[in-house]
N, C-alpha and C. Protein backbone atom coordinates (compact mmCIF):
# COMPACT_ATOMS: atom_id res chain seq x y z
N UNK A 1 224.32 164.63 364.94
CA UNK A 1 224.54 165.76 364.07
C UNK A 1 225.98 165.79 363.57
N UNK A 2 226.35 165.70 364.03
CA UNK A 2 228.25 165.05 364.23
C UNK A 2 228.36 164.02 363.08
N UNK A 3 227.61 163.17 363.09
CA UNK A 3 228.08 161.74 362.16
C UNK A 3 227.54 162.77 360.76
N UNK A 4 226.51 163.64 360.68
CA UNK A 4 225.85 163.56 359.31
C UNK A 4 227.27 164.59 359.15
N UNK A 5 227.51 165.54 359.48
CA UNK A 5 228.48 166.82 359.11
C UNK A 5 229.94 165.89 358.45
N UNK A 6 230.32 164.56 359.13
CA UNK A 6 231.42 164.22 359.00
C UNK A 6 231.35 163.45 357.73
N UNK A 7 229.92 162.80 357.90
CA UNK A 7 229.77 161.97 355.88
C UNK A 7 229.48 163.46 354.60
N UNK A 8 228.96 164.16 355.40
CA UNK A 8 228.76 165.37 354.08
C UNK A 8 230.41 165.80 353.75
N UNK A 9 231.25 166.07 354.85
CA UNK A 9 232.45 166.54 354.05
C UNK A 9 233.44 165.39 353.90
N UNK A 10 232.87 164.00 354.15
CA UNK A 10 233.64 162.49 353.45
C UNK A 10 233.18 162.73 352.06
N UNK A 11 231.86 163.20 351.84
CA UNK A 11 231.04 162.66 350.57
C UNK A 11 231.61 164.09 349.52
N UNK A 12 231.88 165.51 349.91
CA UNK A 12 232.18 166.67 349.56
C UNK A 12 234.05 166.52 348.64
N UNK A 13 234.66 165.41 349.71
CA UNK A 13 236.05 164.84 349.36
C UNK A 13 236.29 164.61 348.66
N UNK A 14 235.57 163.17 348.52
CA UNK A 14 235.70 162.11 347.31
C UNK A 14 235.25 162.66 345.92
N UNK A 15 235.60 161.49 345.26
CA UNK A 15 235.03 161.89 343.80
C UNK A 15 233.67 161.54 343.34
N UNK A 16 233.12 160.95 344.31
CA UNK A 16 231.49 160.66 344.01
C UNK A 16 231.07 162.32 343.83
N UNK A 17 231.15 163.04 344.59
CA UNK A 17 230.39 163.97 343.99
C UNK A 17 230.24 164.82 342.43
N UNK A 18 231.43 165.09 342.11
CA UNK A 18 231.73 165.56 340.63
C UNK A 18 230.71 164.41 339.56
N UNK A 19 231.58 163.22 340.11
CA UNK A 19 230.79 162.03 339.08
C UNK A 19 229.40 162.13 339.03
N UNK A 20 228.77 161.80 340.09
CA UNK A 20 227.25 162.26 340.19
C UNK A 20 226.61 163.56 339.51
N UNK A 21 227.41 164.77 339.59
CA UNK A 21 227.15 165.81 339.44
C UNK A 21 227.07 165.85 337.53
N UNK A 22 227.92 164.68 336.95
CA UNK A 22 228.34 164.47 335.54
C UNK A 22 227.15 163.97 335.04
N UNK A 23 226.53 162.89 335.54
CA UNK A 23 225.59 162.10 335.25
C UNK A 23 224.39 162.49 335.72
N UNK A 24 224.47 163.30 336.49
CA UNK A 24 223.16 163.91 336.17
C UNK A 24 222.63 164.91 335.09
N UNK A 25 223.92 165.71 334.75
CA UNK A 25 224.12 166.67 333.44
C UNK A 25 223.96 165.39 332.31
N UNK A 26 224.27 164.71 332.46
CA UNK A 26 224.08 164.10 330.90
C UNK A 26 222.51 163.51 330.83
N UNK A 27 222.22 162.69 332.25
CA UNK A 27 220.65 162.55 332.07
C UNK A 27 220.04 163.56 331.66
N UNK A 28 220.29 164.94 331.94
CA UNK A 28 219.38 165.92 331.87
C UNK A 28 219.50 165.98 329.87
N UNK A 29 220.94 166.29 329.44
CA UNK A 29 220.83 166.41 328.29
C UNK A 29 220.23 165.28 327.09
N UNK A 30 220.46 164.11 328.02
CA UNK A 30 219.40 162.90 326.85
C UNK A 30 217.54 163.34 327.10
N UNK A 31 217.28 163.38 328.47
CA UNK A 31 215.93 163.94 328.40
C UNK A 31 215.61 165.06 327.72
N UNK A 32 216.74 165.83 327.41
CA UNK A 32 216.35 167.09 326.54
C UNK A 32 215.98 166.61 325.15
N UNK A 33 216.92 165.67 324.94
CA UNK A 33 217.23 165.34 322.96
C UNK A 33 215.70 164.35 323.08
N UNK A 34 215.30 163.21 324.18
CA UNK A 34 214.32 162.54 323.64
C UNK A 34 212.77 163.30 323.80
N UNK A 35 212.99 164.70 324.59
CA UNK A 35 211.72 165.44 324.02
C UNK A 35 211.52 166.06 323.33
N UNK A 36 212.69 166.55 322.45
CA UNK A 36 212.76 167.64 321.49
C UNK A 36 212.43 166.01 320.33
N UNK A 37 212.61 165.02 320.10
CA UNK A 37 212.79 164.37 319.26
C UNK A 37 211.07 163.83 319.57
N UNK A 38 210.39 163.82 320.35
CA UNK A 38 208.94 163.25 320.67
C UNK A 38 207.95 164.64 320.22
N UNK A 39 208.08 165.81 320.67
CA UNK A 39 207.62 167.14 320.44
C UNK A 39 207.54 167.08 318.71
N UNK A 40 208.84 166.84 318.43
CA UNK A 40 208.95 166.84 316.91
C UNK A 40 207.70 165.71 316.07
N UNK A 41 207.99 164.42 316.53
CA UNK A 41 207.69 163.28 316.31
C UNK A 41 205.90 164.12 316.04
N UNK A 42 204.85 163.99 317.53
CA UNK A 42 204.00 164.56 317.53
C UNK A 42 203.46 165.36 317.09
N UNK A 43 204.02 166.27 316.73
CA UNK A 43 203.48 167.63 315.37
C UNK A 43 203.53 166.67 314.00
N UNK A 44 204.39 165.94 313.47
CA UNK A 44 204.50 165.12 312.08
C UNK A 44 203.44 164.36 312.17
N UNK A 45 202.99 163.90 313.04
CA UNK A 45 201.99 162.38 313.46
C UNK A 45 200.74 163.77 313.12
N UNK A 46 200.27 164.55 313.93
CA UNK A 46 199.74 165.58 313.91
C UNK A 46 199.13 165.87 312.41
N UNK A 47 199.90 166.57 311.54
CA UNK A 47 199.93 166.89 311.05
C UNK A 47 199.27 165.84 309.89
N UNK A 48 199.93 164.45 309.93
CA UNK A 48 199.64 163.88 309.12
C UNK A 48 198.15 162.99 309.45
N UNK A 49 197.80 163.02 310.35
CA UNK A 49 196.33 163.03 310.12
C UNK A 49 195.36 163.97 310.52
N UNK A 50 195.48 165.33 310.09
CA UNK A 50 195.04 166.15 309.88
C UNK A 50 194.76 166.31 308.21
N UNK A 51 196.13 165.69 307.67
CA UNK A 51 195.98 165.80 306.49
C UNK A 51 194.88 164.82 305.64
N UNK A 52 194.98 163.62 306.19
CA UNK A 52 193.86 162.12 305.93
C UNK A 52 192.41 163.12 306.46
N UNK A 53 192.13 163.30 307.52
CA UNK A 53 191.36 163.59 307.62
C UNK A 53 190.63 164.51 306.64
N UNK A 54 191.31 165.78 306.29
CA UNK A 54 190.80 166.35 305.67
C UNK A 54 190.11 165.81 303.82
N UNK A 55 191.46 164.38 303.80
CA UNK A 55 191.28 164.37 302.41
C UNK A 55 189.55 163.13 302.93
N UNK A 56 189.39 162.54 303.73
CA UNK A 56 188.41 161.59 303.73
C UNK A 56 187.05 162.69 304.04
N UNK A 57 187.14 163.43 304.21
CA UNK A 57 186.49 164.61 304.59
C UNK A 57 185.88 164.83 303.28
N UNK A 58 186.56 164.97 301.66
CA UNK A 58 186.34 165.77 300.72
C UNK A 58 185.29 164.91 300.14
C-alpha cells in the first residue's frame, strides 16, 4: 500500500500528469470536430438520397 501511495505522489510531481491531462483535452476536442463533421456529413448524404429517391419515385 506504501509502494502504490509513493508512485501516486511520484506520478502527482512530475510533469506527466498535466501533459496527459493536455492530451487527453485535445483527443476529446478532435473527437468532438470529427463528429460534428460526420453528423453533418450524414444529414447531406441523407438528404441527398431522399432527394433521388423521390425524383425516381415521380
Amino acid at each position: 500500500m506504501r509502494q502504490l501511495l509513493n508512485s501516486v505522489k511520484k506520478f502527482l510531481k512530475s510533469d506527466d500528469g498535466p501533459t496527459s491531462v493536455e492530451y487527453c483535452v485535445m483527443m476529446a476536442f478532435i473527437f468532438l470536430v470529427c463528429f460534428a463533421a460526420i453528423v453533418g456529413l450524414g444529414a447531406t448524404t441523407h438528404e441527398l438520397y431522399s432527394d433521388s429517391l423521390t425524383e425516381i419515385e415521380k
